[in-house]
Protein backbone atom coordinates (compact mmCIF):
# COMPACT_ATOMS: atom_id res chain seq x y z
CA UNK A 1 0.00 0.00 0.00
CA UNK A 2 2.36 2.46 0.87
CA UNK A 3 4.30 1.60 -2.98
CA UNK A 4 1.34 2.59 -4.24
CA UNK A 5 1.06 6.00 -2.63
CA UNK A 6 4.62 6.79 -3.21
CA UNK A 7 3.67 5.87 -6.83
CA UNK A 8 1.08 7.99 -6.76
CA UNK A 9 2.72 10.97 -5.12
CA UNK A 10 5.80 10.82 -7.87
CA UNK A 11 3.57 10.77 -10.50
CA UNK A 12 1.43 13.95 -9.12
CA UNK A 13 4.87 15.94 -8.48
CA UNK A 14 6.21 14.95 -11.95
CA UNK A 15 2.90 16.02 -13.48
CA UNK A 16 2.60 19.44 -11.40
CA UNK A 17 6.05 20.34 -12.02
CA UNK A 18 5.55 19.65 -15.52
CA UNK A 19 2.80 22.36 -15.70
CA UNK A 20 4.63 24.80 -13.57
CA UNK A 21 7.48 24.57 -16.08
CA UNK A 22 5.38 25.12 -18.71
CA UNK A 23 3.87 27.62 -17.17
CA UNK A 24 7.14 29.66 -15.90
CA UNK A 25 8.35 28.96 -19.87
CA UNK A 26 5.34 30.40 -20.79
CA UNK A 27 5.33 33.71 -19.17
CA UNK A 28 8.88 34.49 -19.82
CA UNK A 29 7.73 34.27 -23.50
CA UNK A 30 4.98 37.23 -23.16
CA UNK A 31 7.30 39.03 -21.01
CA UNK A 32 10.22 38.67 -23.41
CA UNK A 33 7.34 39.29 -26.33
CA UNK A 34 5.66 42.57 -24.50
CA UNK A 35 9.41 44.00 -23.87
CA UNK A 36 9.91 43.65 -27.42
CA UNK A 37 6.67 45.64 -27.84
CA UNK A 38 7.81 48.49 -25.64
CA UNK A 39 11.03 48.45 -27.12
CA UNK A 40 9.36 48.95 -31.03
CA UNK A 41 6.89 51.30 -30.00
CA UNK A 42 9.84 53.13 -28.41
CA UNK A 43 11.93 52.89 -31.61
CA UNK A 44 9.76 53.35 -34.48
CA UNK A 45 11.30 56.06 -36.53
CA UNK A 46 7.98 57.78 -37.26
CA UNK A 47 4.47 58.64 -35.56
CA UNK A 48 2.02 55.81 -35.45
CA UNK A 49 -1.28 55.76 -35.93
CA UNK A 50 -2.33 53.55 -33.32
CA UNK A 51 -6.24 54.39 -33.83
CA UNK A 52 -8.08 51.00 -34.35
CA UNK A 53 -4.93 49.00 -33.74
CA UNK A 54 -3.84 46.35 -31.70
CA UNK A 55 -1.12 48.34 -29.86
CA UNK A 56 1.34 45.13 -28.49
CA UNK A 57 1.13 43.92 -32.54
CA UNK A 58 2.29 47.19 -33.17
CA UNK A 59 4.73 47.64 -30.87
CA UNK A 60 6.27 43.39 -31.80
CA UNK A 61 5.89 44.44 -35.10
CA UNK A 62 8.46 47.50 -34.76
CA UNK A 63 10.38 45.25 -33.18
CA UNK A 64 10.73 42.94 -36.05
CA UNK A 65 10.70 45.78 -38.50
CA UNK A 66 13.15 47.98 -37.22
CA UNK A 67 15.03 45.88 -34.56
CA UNK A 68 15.30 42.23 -36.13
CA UNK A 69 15.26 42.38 -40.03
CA UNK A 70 15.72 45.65 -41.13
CA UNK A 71 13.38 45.92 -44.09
CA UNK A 72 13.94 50.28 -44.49
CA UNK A 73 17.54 48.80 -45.74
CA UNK A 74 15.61 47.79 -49.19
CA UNK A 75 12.61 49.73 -48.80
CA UNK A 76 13.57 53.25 -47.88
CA UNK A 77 15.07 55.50 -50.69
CA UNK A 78 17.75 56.51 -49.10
CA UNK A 79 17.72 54.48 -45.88
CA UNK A 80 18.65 57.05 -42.91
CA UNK A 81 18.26 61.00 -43.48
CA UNK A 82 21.27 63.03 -44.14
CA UNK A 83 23.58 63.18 -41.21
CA UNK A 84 22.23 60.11 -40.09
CA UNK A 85 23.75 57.17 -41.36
CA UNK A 86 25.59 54.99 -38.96
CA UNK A 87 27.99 53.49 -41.42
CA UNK A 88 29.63 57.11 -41.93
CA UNK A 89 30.06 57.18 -37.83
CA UNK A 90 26.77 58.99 -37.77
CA UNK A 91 24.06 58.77 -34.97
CA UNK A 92 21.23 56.51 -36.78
CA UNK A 93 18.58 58.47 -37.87
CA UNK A 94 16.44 56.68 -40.90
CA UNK A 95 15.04 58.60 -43.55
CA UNK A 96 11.58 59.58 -42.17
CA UNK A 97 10.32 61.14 -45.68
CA UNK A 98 10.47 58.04 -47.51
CA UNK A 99 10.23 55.23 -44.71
CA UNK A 100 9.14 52.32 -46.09
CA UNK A 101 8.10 53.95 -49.59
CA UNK A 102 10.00 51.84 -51.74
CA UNK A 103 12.47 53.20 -55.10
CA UNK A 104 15.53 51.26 -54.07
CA UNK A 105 16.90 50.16 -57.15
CA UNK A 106 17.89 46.61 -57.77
CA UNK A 107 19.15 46.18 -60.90
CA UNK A 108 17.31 47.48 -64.42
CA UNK A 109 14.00 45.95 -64.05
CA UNK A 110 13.92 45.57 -60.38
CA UNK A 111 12.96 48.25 -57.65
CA UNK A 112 11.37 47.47 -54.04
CA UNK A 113 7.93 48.28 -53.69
CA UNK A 114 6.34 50.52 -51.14
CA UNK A 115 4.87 48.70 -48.35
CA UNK A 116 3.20 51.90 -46.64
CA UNK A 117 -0.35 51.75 -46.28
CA UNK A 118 -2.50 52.89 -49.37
CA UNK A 119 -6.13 55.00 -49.59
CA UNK A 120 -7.42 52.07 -47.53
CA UNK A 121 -4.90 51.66 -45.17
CA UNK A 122 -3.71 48.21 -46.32
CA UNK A 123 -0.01 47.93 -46.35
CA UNK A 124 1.42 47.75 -50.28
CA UNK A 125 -2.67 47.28 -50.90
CA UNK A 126 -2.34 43.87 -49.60
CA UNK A 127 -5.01 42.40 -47.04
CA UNK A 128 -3.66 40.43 -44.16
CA UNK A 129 -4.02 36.98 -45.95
CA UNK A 130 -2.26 38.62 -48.75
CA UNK A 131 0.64 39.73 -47.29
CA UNK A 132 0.94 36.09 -45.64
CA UNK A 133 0.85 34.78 -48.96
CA UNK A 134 3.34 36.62 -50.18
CA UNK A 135 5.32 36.17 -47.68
CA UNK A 136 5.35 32.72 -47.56
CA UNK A 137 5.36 31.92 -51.07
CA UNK A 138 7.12 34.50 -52.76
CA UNK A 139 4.10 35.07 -55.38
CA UNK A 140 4.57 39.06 -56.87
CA UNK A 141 0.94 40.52 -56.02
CA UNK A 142 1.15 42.43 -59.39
CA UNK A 143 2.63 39.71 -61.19
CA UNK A 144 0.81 35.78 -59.92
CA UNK A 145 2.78 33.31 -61.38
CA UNK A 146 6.21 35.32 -60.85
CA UNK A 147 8.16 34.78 -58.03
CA UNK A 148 9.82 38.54 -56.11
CA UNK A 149 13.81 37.55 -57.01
CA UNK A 150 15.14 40.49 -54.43
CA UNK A 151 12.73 39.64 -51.70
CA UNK A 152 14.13 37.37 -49.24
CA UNK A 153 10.70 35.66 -48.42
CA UNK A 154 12.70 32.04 -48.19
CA UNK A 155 13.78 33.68 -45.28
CA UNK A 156 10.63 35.39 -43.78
CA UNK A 157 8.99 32.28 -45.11
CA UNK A 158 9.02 30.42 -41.72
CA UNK A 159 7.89 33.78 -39.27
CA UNK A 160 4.79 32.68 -37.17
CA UNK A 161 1.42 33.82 -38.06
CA UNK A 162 2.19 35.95 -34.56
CA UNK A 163 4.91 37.68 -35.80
CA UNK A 164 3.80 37.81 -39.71
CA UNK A 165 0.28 39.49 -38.13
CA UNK A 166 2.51 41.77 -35.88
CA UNK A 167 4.47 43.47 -38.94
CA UNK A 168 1.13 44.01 -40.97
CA UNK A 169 -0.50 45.82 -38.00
CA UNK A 170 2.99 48.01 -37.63
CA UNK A 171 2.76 49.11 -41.22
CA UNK A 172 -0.60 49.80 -40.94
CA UNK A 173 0.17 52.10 -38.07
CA UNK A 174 2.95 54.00 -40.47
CA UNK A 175 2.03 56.97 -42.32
CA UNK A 176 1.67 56.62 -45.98
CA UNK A 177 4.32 58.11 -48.17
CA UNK A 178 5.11 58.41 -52.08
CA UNK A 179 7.45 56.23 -53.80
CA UNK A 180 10.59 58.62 -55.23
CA UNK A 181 10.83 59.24 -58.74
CA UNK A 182 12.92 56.73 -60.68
CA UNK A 183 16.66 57.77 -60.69
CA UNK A 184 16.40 59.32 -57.61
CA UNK A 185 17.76 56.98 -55.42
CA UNK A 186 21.28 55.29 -56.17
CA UNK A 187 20.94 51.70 -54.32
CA UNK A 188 20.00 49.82 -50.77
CA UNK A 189 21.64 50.94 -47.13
CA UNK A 190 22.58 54.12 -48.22
């Protein structure tokens, strides 16, 4: 009898153990995940619109924008404003005009596409199943069939829905802005 109690006690302290590490692994997630947040919403490089936005996505999604994968590189024309480029020894400063507006040349018939939102407020005019799609597959929205060659979706290709749905809310939170005129913008991380 008493085998069968110890039995029974092990198995209840492996088990509740179990869940507490599970647990403890599980909040050190959404506290690494909402100081990520307050870290994006602390470094986005221009106002937000946070109106009718989920505010942590926002913040995760600056995060991953501006922190973790550095997308103004191709799709900011030039990247950071004059006097603020941190490869010349500057203090980083990106380009705030153009943020995210595309014009970065990539060859003759290649330039990145703005990914601000457009009249409707969709990022690059894509909806949020869209700009999954194209992120995990590659497909050019303007072009089905045609794969983006510049566009390193292989690599954004294996982002959690989470993290995929965080970016789209952060550029939906950016302010709009004009692609530059053709010419005007001599290549990536300037």
């Amino acid at each position: 009898m008493n085998r069968r109690w110890a039995a029974t006690f092990l198995c209840v302290a492996v088990v509740s153990t179990a869940a507490l590490l599970a647990a403890a692994g599980r909040d050190s997630q959404e506290e690494r995940e909402q100081s990520e947040a307050r870290i994006g919403l602390k470094i986005a490089p221009v106002p937000l619109n946070l109106e009718n936005k989920d505010i942590h996505l926002v913040g995760l999604g600056s995060y991953i924008v501006n922190a973790q994968v550095g997308c103004a590189d191709c799709h900011s024309c030039p990247t950071y404003a004059l006097g603020g480029n941190p490869y010349l020894g500057q203090k980083k400063q990106f380009n705030t005009i153009g943020y995210l507006a595309g014009g970065v040349p990539f060859g003759p018939q290649i330039t990145s596409r703005n990914i601000t939102p457009d009249d409707t407020g969709k990022p690059a005019g894509l909806s949020r199943y869209q700009f999954h799609h194209v992120i995990r597959t590659g497909e050019d929205p303007e072009q089905p069939g045609t794969l983006l060659q510049v566009m390193p979706w292989p690599y954004f290709q294996d982002m959690t829905n989470h993290d995929l749905d965080a970016i789209y809310e952060y550029l939906r939170a950016i302010p709009s802005a004009q692609t530059p005129p053709p010419g005007s913008c001599s290549g990536a991380g300037q």
